[in-house]
Protein backbone atom coordinates (compact mmCIF):
# COMPACT_ATOMS: atom_id res chain seq x y z
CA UNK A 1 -6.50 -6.76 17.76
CA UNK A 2 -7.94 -8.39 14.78
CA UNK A 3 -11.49 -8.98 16.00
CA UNK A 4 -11.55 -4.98 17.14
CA UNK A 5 -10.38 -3.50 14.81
CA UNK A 6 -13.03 -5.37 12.40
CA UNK A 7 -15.68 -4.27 14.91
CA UNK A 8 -14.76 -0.55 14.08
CA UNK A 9 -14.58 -1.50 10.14
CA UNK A 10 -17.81 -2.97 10.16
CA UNK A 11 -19.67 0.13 11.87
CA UNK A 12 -17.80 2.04 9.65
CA UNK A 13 -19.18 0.36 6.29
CA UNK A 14 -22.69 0.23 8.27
CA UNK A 15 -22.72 4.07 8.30
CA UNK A 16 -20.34 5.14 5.30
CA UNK A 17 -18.39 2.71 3.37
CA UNK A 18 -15.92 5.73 2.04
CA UNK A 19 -14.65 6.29 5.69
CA UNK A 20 -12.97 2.78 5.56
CA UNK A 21 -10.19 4.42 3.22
CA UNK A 22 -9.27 6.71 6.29
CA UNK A 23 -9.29 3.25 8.68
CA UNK A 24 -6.67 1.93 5.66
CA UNK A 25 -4.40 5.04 5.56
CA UNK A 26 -4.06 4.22 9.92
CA UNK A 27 -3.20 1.24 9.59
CA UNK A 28 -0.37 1.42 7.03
CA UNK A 29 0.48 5.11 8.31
CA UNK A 30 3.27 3.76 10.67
CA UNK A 31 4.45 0.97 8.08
CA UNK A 32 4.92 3.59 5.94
CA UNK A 33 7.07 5.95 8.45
CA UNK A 34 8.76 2.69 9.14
CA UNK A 35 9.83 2.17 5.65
CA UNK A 36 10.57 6.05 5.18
CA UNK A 37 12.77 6.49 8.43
CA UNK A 38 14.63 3.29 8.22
CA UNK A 39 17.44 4.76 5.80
CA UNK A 40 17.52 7.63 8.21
CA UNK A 41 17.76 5.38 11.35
CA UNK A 42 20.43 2.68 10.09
CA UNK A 43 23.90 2.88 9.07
CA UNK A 44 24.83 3.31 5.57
CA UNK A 45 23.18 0.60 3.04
CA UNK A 46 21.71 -1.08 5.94
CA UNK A 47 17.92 0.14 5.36
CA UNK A 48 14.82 -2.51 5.50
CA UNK A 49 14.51 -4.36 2.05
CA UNK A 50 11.38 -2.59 -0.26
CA UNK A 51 7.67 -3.04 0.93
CA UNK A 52 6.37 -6.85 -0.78
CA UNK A 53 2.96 -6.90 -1.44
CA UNK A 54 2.94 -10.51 -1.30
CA UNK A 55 4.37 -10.50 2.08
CA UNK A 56 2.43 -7.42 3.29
CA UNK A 57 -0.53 -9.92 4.70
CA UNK A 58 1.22 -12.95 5.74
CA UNK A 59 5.12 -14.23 6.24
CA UNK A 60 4.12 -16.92 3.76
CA UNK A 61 3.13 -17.04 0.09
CA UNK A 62 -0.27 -17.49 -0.52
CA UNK A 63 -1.44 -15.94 -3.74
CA UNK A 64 0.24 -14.72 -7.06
CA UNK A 65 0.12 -11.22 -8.81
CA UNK A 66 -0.13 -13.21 -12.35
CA UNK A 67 -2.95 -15.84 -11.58
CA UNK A 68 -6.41 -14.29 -13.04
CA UNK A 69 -7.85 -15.91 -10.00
CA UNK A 70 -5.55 -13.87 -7.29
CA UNK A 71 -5.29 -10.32 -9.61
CA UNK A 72 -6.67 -8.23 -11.95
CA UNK A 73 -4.31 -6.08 -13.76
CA UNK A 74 -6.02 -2.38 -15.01
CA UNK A 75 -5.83 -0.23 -17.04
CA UNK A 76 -2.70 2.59 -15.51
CA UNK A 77 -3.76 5.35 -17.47
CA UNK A 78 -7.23 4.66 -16.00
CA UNK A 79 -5.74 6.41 -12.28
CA UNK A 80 -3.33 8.70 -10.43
CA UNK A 81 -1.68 8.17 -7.18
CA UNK A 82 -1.88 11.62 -5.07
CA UNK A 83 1.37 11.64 -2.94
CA UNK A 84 0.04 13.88 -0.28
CA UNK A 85 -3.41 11.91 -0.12
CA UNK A 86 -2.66 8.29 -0.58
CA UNK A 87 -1.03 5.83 1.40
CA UNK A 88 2.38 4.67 -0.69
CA UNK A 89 5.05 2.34 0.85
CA UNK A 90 8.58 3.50 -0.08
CA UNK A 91 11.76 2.74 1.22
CA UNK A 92 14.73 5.17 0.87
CA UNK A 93 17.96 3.22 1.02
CA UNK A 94 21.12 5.63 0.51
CA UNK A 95 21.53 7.96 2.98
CA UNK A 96 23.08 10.77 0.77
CA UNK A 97 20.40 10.52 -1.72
CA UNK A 98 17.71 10.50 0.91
CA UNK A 99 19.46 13.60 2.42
CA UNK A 100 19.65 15.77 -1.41
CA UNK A 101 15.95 14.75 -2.08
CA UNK A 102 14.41 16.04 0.79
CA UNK A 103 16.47 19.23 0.85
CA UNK A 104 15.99 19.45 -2.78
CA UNK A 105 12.87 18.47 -4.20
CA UNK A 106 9.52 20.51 -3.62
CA UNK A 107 7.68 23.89 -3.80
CA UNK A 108 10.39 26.45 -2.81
CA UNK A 109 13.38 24.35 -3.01
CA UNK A 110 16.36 24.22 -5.65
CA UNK A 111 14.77 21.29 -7.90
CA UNK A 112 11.13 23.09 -7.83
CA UNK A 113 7.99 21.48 -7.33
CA UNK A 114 7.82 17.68 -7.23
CA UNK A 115 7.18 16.29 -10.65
CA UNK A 116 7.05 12.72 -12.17
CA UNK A 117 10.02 11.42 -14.02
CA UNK A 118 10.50 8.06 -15.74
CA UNK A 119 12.39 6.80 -13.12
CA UNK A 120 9.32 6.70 -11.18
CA UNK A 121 7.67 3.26 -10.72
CA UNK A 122 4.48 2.49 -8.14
CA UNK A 123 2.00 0.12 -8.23
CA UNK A 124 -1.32 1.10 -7.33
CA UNK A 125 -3.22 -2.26 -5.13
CA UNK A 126 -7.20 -1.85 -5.23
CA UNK A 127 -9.55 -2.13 -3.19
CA UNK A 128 -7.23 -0.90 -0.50
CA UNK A 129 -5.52 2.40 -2.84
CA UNK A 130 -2.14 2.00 -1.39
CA UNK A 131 1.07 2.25 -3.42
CA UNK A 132 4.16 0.59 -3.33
CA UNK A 133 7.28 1.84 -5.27
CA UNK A 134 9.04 -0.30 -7.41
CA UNK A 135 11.33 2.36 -8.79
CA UNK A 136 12.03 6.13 -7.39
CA UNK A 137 12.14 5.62 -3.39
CA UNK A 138 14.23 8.67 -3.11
CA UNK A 139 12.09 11.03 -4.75
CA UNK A 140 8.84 9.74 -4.45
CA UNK A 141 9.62 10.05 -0.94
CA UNK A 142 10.65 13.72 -0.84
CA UNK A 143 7.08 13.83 -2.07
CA UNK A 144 5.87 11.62 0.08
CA UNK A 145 7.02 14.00 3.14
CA UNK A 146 6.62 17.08 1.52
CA UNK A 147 3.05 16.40 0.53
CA UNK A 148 2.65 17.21 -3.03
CA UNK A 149 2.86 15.50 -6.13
CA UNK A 150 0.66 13.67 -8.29
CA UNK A 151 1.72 10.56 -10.82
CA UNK A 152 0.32 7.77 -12.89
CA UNK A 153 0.73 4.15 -11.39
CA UNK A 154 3.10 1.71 -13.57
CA UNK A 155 0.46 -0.92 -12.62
CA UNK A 156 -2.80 -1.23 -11.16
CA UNK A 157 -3.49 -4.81 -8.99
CA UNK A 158 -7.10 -5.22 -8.16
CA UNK A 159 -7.04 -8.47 -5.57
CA UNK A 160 -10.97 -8.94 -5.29
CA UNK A 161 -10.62 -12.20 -6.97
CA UNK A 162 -8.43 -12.94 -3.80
CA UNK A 163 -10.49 -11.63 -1.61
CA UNK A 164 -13.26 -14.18 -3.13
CA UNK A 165 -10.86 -16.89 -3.24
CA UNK A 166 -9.54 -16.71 0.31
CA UNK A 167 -11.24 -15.44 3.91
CA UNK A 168 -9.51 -14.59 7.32
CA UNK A 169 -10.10 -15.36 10.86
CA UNK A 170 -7.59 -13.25 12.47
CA UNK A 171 -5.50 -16.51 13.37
CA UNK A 172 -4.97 -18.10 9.45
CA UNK A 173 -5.49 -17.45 5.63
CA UNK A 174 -8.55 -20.06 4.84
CA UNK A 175 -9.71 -21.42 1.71
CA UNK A 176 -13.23 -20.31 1.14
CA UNK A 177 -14.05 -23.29 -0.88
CA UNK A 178 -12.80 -26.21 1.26
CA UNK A 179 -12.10 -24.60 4.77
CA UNK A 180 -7.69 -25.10 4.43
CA UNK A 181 -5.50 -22.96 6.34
CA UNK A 182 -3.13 -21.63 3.85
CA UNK A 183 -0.94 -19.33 5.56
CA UNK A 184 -0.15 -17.63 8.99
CA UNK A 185 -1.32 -13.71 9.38
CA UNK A 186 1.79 -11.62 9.94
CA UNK A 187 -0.06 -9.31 12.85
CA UNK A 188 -3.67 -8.20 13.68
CA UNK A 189 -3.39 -5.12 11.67
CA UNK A 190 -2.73 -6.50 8.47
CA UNK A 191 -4.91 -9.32 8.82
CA UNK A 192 -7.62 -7.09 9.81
CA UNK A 193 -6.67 -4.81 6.53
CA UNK A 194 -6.94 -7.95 4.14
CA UNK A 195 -10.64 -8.69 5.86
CA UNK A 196 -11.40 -4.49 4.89
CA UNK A 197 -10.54 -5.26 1.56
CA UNK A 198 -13.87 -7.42 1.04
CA UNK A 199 -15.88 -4.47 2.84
CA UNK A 200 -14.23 -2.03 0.37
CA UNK A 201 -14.45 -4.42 -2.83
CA UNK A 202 -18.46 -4.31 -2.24
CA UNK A 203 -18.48 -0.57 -3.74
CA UNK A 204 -17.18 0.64 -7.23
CA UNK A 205 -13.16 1.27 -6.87
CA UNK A 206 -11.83 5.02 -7.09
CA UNK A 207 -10.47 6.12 -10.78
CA UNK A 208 -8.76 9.09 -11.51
CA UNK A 209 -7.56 11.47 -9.17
């Protein structure tokens, strides 16, 4: 799975380098349903535990969000996450308050057109543009779903110095410098994501919206 879906990443960046965002929003498209429909699916309380980026590539630990050499941290006023245009991982957990916010929240309905609040939290990873929500699952997600809504990121991660640091094969996370296997990948489609990350990091990142 790895090795073709880098084959269609590569002819993608060969021809148009801005296409590999929609190869990006495939791959995490069902992890993202996943993480939506889990609250939904499950008995009360009983919902999958919140996206980890640092688990999103691999089962094991293998870089940190607060080493200069594994992250960048930008500037949050600097972007916007568009709900009905970028991939973001939330994860709905009540049931009840799943139920109200997608009944309630957006264009026509009783709470009017999605907005952002201060309860909302997502950090914005670069090169790939995917968020994660740290705070806000509920209505983020009636966003989300509803396809509307724009907001400013809490945080911006860049992981190019990761992606300099460490390589992938499709079979381990390697060392660049010495050759070590550092961790396991978790499945061909995230490993193959990490390995698009490089391919993306060669142009300028997106700002704004």
């Amino acid at each position: 799975m790895f090795t073709r879906l880098m084959e269609i990443a590569n002819g993608i960046h060969r021809q148009n380098a801005t296409g590999l965002a929609r190869l990006v929003s495939a791959i995490l498209g069902p992890l993202q349903s996943d993480h939506l429909l889990s609250v939904a699916e499950r008995v009360q309380h009983a919902a999958v535990g919140a996206a980890s980026l640092e688990r999103l590539f691999s089962p094991d630990y293998f870089f940190s969000l607060f080493d200069p050499s594994d992250c960048v941290q930008l500037r949050p006023e600097d972007y916007s996450v568009d709900l009905a245009r970028d991939i973001v991982l939330s994860t709905p957990w009540n049931r009840n308050c799943f139920v109200n916010a997608l009944a309630n929240i957006g264009s026509g309905r009783s709470c009017g057109t999605w907005r952002q609040d201060p309860n909302h939290a997502v950090s914005l990873v670069l090169p790939w543009r995917f968020g994660i929500v740290i705070n806000g699952n509920h209505s983020i997600a009636a966003g989300i779903l509803g396809r509307e809504g724009v907001l400013t990121p809490s945080e911006v991660l860049d992981l190019t110095p990761l992606l300099n640091r460490v390589r992938c094969d499709g079979n381990h996370f390697v060392r660049r410098d010495s050759g070590e296997n550092i961790a396991r990948i978790q499945n061909g489609r995230t490993a193959a994501l990490f390995e698009i990350g490089r391919l993306m990091a060669t142009a300028q990142p997106s700002r704004g919206s």
